[in-house]
Protein backbone atom coordinates (compact mmCIF):
# COMPACT_ATOMS: atom_id res chain seq x y z
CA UNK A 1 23.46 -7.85 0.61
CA UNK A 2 20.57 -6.08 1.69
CA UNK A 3 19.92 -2.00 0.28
CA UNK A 4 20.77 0.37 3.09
CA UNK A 5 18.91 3.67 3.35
CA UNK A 6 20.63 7.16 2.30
CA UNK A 7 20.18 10.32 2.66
CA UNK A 8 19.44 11.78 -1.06
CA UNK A 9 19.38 15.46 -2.51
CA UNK A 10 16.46 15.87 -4.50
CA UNK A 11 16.75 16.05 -8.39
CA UNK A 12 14.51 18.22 -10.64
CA UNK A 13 11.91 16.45 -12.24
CA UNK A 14 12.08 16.86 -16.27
CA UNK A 15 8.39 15.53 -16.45
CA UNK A 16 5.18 16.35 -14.13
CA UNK A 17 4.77 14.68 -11.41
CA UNK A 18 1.95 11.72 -11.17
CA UNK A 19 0.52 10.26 -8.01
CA UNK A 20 2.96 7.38 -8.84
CA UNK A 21 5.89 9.29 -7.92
CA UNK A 22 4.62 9.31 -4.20
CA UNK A 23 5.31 5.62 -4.27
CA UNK A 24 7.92 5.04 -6.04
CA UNK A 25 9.67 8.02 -3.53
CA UNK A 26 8.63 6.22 -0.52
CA UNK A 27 10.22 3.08 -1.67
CA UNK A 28 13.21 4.54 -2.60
CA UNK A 29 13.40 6.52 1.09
CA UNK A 30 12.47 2.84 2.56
CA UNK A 31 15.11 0.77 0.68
CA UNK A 32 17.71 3.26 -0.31
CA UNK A 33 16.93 2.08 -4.25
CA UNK A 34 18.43 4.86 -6.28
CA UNK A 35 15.60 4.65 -8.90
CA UNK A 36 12.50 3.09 -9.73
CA UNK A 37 10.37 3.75 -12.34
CA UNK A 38 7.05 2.20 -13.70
CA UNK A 39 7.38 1.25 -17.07
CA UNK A 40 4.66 -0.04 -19.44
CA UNK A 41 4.60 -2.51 -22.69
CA UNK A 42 6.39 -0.39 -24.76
CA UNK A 43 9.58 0.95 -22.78
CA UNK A 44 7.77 4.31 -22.07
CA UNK A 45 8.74 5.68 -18.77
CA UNK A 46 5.00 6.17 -17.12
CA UNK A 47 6.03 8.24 -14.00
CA UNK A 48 9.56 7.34 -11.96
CA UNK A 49 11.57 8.72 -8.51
CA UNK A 50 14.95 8.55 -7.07
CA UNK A 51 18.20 10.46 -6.78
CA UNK A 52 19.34 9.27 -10.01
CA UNK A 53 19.33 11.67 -13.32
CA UNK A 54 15.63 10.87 -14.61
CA UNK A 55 17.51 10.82 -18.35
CA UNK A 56 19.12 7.60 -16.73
CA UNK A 57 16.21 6.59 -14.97
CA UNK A 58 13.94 5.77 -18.19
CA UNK A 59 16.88 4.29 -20.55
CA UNK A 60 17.07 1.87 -17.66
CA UNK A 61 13.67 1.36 -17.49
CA UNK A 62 13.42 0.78 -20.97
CA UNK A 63 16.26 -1.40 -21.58
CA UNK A 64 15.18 -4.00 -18.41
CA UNK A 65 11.60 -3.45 -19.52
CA UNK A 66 13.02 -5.48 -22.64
CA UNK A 67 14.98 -8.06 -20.64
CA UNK A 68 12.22 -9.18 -18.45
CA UNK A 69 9.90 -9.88 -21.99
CA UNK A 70 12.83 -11.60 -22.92
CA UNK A 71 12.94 -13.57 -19.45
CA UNK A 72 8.89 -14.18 -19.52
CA UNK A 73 8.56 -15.77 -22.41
CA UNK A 74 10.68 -18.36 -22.36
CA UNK A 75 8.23 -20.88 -21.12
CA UNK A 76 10.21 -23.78 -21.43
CA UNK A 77 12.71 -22.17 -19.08
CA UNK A 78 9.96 -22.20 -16.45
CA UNK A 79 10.43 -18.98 -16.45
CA UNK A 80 7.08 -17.22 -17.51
CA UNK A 81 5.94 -16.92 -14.12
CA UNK A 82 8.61 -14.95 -12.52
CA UNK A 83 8.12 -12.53 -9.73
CA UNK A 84 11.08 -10.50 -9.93
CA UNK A 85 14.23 -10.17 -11.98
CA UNK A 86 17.59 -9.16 -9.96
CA UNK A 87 20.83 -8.42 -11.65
CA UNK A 88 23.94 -8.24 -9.48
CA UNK A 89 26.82 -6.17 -10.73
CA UNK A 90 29.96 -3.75 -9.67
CA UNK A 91 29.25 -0.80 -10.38
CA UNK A 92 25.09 -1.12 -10.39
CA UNK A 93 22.41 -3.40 -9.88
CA UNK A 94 18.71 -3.67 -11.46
CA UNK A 95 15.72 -5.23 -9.99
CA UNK A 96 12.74 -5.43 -12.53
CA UNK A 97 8.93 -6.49 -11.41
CA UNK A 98 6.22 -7.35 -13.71
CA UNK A 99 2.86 -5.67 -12.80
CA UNK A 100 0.23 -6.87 -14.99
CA UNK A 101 -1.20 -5.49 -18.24
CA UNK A 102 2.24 -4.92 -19.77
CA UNK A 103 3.51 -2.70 -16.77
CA UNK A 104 6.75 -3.32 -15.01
CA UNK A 105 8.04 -1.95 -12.14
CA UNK A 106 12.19 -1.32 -12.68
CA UNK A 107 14.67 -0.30 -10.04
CA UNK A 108 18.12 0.77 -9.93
CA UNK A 109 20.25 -0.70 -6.71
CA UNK A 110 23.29 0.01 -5.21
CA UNK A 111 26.22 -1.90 -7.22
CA UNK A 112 26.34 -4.78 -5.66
CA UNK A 113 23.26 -5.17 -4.31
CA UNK A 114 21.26 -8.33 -4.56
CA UNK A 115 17.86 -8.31 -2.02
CA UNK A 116 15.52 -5.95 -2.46
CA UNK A 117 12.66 -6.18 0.78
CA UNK A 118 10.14 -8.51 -0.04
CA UNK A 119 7.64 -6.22 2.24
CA UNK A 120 8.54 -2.86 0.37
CA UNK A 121 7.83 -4.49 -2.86
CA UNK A 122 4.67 -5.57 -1.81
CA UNK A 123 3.71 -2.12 -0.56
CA UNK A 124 4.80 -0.11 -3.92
CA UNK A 125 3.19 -3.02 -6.20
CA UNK A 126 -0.13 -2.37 -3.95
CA UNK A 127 0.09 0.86 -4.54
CA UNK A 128 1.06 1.32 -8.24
CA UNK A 129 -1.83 -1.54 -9.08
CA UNK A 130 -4.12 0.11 -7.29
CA UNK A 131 -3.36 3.99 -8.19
CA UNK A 132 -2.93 2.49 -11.53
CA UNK A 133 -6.59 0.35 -12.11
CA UNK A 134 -4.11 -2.58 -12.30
CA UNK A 135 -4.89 -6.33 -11.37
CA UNK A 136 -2.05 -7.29 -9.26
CA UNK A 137 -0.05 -10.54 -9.82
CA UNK A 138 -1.60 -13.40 -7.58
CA UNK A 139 1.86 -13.61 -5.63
CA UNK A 140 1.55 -9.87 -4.59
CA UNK A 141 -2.63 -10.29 -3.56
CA UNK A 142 -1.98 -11.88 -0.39
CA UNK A 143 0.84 -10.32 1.53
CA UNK A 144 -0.85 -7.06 3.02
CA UNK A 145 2.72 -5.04 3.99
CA UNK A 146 2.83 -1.17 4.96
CA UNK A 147 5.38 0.92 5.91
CA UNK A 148 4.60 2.34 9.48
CA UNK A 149 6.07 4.27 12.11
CA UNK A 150 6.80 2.89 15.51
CA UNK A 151 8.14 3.98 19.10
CA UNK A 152 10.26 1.37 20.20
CA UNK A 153 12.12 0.51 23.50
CA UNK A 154 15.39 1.22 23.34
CA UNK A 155 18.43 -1.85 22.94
CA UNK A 156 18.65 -4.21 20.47
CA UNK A 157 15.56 -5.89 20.63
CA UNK A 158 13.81 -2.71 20.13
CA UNK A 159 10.31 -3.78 21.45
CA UNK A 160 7.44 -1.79 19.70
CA UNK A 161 5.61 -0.04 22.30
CA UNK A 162 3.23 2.63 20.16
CA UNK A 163 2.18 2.52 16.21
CA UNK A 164 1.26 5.65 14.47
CA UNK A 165 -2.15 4.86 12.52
CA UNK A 166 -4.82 7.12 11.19
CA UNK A 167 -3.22 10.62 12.80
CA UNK A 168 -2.80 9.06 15.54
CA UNK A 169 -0.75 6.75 17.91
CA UNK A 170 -1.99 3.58 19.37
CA UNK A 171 -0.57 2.07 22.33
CA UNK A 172 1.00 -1.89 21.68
CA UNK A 173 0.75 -5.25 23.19
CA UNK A 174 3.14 -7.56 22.19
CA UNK A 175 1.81 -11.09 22.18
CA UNK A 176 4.75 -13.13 21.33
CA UNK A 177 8.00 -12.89 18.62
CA UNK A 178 7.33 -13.64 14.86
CA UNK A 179 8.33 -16.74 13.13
CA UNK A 180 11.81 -16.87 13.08
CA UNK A 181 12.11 -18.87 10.28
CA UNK A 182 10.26 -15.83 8.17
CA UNK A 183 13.03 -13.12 9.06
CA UNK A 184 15.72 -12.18 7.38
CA UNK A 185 19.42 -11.40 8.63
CA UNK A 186 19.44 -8.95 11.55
CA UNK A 187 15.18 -8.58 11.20
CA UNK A 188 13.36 -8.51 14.49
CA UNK A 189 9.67 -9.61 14.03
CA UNK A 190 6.68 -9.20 16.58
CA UNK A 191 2.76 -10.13 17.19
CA UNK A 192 1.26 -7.27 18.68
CA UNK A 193 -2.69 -6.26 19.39
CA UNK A 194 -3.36 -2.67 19.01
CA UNK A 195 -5.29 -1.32 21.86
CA UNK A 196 -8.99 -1.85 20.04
CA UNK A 197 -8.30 -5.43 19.61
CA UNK A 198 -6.81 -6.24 16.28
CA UNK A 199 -3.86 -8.11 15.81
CA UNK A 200 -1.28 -7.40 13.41
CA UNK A 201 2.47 -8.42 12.59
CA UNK A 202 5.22 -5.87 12.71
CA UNK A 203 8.76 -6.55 11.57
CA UNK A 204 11.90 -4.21 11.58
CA UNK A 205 13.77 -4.15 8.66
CA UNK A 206 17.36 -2.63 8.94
CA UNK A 207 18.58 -0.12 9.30
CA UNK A 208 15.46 0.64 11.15
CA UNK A 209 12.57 0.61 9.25
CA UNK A 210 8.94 -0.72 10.30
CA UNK A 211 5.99 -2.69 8.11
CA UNK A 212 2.79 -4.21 9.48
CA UNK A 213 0.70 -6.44 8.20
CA UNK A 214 -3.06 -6.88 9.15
CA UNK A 215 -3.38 -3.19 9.67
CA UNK A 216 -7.08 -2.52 10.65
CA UNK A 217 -9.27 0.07 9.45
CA UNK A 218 -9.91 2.38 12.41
């Protein structure tokens, strides 16, 4: 069950803001997660976003900052080089990342919940690495995923026509459809060649939202 997006009213902050909270609220508008905090070796809450009561937001992202040391060092599990941590449940689910240098990225999903976008991840564990001087994980180097706005056609298939890109938008030519085999349920995926040249991926996530990957610098 994928995260749908909502609608959220905003909740006062009980700590000043960082330039983490800008991604961590972007992927929680992308994936509908109802918190996500970044955590680091010892439990402490570094910056977090979401809908949730922030109170709530760091006991959670101290308690599955614990449970993913527990899950990385059992070694003879296999399980010391683990991407992600999801825990399915009724009445919430938890998603927990490691980052690096004793950081952890923690989230708080809809109960029930059990897939959290691979491409979103990729974006806020970018971001937080980066904003953060933090080496990523060698899984999370390659994939180059960003959120992006596009004009589509309208149907289902929902043919990208224009990308917005540097304050501007950039017309589309679609070259062919995506690998099926690397889309999920009810994802649409397209080549395309913005009109300089480059060629990037773009895949529609529902309920509607857009990531490329290969954006150029322009």
């Amino acid at each position: 069950m994928a995260v749908s997006r909502r609608e959220h009213v905003p909740v006062p902050r009980d700590q000043t803001a960082t330039p983490f909270s800008v991604s961590l609220g972007r992927f929680c508008d992308a994936t509908g997660a109802l918190g996500a905090a970044l955590v680091d070796s010892q439990g402490e809450t570094v910056d977090y976003a979401g809908p949730m009561d922030p109170y709530a937001i760091r006991v959670a992202a101290a308690e599955w900052r614990l449970v993913l040391d527990l899950v990385l060092v059992r070694r003879a599990l296999r399980l010391a080089q683990t991407l992600s941590l999801v825990v399915r449940a009724d009445r919430a689910s938890f998603a927990a990342v490691p980052l690096g240098e004793g950081y952890a990225l923690v989230l708080r999903l809809p109960a029930r919940c059990f897939a959290v976008s691979p491409r979103a991840l990729s974006e806020v564990v970018r971001d937080l690495c980066r904003e953060g001087g933090i080496t990523p994980p060698a899984a999370w180097q390659e994939a180059r995923w960003s959120r992006v706005e596009v004009r589509s056609s309208a149907g289902p298939v929902r043919r990208p026509l224009e990308l917005w890109h540097s304050g501007r938008w950039w017309r589309l030519e679609i070259l062919g459809r995506y690998a099926p085999d690397a889309l999920g349920r009810r994802e649409l995926g397209f080549r395309a060649r913005l009109e300089v040249g480059s060629d990037l991926t773009l895949v529609r996530e529902p309920p509607g939202v857009w990531y490329a990957d290969g954006l150029p610098d322009v």
